[in-house]
C-alpha atoms as a PDB file:
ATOM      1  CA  UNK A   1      75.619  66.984  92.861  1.00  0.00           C
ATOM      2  CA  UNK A   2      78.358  66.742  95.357  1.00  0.00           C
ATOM      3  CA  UNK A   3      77.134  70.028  97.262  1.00  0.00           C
ATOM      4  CA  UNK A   4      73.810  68.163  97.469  1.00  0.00           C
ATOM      5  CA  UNK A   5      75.584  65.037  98.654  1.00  0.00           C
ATOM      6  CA  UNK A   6      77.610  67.035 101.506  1.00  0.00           C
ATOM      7  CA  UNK A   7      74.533  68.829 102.331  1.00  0.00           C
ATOM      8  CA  UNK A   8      72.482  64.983 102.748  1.00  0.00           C
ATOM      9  CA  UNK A   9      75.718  63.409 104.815  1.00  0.00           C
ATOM     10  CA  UNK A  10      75.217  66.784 107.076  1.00  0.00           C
ATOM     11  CA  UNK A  11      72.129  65.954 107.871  1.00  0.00           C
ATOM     12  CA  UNK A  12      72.568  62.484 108.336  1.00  0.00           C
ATOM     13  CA  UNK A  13      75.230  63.252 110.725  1.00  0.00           C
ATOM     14  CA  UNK A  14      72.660  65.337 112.943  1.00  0.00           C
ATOM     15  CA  UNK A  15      70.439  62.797 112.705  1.00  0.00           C
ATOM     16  CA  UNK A  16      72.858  59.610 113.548  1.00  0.00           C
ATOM     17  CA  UNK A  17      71.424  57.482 110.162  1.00  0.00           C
ATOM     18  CA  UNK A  18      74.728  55.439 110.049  1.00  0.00           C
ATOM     19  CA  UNK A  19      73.431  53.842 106.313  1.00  0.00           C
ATOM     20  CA  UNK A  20      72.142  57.381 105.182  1.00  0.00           C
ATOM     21  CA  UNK A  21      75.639  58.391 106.222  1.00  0.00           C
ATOM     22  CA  UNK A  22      77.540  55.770 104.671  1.00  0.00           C
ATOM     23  CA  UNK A  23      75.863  55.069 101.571  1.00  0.00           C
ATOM     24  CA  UNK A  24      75.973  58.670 100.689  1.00  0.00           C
ATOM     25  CA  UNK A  25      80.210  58.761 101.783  1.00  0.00           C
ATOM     26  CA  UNK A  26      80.384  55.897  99.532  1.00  0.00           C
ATOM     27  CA  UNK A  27      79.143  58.106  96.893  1.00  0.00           C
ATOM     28  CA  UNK A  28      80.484  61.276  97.091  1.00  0.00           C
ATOM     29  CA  UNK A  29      83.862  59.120  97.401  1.00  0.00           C
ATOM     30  CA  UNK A  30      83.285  57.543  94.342  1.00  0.00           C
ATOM     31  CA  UNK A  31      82.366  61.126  92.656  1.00  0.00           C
ATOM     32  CA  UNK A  32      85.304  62.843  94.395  1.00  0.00           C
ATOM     33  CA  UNK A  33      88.017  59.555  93.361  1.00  0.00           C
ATOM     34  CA  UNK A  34      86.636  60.071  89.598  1.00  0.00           C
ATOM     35  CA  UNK A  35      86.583  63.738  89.666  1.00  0.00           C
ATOM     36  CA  UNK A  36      90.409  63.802  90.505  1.00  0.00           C
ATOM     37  CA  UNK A  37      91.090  61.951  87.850  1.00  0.00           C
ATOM     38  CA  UNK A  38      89.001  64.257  85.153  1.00  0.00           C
ATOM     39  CA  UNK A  39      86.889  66.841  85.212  1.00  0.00           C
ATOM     40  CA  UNK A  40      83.236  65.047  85.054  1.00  0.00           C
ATOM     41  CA  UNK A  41      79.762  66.347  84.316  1.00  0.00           C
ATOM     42  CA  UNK A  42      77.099  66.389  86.601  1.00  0.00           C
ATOM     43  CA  UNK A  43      75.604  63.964  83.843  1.00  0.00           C
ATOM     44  CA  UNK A  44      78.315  61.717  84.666  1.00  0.00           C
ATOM     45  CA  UNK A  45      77.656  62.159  88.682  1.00  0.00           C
ATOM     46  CA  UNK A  46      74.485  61.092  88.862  1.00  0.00           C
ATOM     47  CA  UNK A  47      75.835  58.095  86.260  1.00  0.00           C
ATOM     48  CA  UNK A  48      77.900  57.109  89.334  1.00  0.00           C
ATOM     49  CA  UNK A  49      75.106  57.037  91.567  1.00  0.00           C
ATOM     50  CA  UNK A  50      72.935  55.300  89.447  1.00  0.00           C
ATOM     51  CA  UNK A  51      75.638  52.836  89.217  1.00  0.00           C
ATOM     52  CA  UNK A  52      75.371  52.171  92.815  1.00  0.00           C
ATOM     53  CA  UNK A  53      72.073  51.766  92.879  1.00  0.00           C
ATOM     54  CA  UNK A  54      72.190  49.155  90.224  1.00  0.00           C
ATOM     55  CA  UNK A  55      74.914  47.303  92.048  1.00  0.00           C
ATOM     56  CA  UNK A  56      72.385  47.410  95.276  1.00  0.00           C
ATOM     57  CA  UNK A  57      69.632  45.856  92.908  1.00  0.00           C
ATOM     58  CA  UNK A  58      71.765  43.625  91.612  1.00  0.00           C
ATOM     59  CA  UNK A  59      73.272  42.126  95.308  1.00  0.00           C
ATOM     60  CA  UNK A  60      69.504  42.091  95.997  1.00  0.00           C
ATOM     61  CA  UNK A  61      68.410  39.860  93.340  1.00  0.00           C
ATOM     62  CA  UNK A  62      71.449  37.543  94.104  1.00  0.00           C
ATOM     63  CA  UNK A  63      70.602  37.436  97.844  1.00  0.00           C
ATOM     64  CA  UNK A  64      66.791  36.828  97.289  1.00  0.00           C
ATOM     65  CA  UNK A  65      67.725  33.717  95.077  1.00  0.00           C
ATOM     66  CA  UNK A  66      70.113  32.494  98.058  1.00  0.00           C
ATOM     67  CA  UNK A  67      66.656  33.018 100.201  1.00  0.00           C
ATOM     68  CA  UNK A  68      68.492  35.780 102.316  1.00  0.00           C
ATOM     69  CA  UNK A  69      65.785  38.265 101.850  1.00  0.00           C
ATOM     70  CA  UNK A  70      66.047  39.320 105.523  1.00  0.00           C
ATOM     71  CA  UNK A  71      69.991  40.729 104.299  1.00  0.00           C
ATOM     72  CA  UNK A  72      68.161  43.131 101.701  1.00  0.00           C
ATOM     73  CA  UNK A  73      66.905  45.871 103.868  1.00  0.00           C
ATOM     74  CA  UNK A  74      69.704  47.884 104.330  1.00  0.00           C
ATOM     75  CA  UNK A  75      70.409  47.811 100.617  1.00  0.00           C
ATOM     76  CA  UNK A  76      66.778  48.819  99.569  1.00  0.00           C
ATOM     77  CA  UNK A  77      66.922  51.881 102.294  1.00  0.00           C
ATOM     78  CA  UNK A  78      70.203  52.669 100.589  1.00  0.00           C
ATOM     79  CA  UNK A  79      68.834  52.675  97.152  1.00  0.00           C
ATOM     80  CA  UNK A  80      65.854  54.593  98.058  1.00  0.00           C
ATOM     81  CA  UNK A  81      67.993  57.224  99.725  1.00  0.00           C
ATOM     82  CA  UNK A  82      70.593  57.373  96.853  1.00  0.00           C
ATOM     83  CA  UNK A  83      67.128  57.972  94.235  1.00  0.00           C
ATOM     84  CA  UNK A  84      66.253  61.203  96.949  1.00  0.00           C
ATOM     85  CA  UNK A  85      69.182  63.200  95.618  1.00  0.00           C
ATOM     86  CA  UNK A  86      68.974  62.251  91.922  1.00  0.00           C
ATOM     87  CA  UNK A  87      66.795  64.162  89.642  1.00  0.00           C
ATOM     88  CA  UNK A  88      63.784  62.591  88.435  1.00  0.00           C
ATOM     89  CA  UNK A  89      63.857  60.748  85.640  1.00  0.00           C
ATOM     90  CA  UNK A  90      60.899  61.392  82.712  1.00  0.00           C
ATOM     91  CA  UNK A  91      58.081  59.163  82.984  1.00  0.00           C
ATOM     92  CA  UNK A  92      56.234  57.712  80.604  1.00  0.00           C
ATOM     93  CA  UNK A  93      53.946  60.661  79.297  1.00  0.00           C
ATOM     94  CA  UNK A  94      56.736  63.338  79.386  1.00  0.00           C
ATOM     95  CA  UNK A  95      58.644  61.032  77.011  1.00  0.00           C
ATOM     96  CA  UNK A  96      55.688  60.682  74.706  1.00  0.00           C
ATOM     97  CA  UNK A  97      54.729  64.474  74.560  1.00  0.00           C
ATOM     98  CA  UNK A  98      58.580  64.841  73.734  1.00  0.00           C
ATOM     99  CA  UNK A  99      58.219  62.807  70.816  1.00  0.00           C
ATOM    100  CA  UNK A 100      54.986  64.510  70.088  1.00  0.00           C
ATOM    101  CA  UNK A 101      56.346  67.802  70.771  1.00  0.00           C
ATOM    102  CA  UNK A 102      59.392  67.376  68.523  1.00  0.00           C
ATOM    103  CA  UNK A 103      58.022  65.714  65.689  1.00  0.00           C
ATOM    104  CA  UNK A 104      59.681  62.959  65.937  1.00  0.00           C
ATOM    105  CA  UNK A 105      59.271  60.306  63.215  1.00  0.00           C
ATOM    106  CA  UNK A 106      59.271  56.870  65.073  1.00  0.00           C
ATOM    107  CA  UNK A 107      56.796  55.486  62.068  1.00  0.00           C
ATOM    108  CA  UNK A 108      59.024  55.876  59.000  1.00  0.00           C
ATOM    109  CA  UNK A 109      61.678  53.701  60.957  1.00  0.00           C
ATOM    110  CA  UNK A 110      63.042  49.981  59.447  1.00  0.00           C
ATOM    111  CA  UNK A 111      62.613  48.826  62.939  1.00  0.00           C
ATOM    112  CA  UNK A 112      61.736  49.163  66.437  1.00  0.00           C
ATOM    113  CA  UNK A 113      65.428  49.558  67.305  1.00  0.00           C
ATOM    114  CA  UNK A 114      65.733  51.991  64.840  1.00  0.00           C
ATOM    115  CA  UNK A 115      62.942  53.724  66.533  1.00  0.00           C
ATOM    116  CA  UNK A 116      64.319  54.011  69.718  1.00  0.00           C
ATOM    117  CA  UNK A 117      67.269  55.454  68.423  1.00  0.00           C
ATOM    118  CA  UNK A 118      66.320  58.579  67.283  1.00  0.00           C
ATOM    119  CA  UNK A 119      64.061  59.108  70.423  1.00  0.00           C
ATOM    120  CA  UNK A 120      67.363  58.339  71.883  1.00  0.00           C
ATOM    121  CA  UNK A 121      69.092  60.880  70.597  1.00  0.00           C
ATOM    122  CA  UNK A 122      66.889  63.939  70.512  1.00  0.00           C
ATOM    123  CA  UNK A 123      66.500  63.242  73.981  1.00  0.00           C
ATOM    124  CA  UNK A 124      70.316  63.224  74.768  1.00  0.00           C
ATOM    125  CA  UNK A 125      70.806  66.586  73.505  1.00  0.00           C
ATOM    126  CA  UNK A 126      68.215  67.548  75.975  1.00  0.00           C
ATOM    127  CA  UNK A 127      70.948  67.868  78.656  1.00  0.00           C
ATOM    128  CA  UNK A 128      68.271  68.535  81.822  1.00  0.00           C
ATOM    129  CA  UNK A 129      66.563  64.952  80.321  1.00  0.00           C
ATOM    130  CA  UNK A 130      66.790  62.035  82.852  1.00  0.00           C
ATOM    131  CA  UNK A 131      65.612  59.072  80.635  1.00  0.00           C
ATOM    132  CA  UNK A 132      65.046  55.440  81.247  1.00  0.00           C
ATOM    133  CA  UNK A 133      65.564  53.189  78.276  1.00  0.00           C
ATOM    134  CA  UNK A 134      62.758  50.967  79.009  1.00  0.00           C
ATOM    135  CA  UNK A 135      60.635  53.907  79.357  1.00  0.00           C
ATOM    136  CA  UNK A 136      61.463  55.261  75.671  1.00  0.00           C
ATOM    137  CA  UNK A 137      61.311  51.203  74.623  1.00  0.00           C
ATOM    138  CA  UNK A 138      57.631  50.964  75.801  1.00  0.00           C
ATOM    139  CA  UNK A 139      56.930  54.407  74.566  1.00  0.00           C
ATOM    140  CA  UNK A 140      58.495  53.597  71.444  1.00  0.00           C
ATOM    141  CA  UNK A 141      56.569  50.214  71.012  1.00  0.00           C
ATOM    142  CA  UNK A 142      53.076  51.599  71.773  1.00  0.00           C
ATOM    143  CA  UNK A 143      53.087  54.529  69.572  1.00  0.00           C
ATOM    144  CA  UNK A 144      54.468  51.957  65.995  1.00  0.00           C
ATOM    145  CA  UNK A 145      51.451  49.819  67.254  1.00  0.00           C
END
């Protein structure tokens, strides 16, 4: 992940993109800082980045209640460039062919909690898996219908 960061900040150096620039410093800072401190997982990199982008969605949602929508745009750009160097995550039919493909028993379950837990954790020994929660959660739901 950080080569692939330094590679990106390269780039946006040739190409003078001040927020691709920054917003990806801001990351592999954040990377680097933790990685000094332990030895982290590139699991655990692209948890930092997602982090970011949640803060950026979450300074968005405050700013469009405060009707300072026109303050967003540099955050959404920085979010969208931040999701270019993740991996993708699963969408909804790779999660339910997992299931499928693995047997998993999301029937026999008490509950629908219960239900998303073991699709949970099948899928987190799958250690190339990027999953969304509400993605398994919807999965989850329609297949118990």
């Amino acid at each position: 992940m950080e080569q692939i960061l330094k590679t990106e900040i390269n780039k946006a150096l040739k190409l003078k993109d001040e927020i691709k620039k920054n917003i990806l410093r801001l990351a592999l800072g954040e990377i680097q800082l933790k990685q000094s401190l332990a030895d982290i997982s590139s699991i655990e990199q692209q948890s930092i980045i997602r982090k970011i982008i949640k803060s950026n969605q979450e300074t968005i949602s405050k700013l469009t209640e405060s009707n300072r929508v026109g303050e967003t745009a540099i955050l959404l750009k920085e979010i969208e460039i931040l999701k270019e160097v993740l991996p993708e995550a699963w969408d909804h039919a790779k999660v339910h062919s997992f299931i499928k493909d693995n047997s998993l028993d999301v029937l026999s379950a008490k509950n629908e909690g219960q239900a998303i837990g073991v699709v949970m954790k099948a899928l987190k020994a799958q250690p190339s898996a990027i999953i969304d929660p509400a993605i398994v959660k919807a999965v989850v739901i329609e297949l118990r219908k």
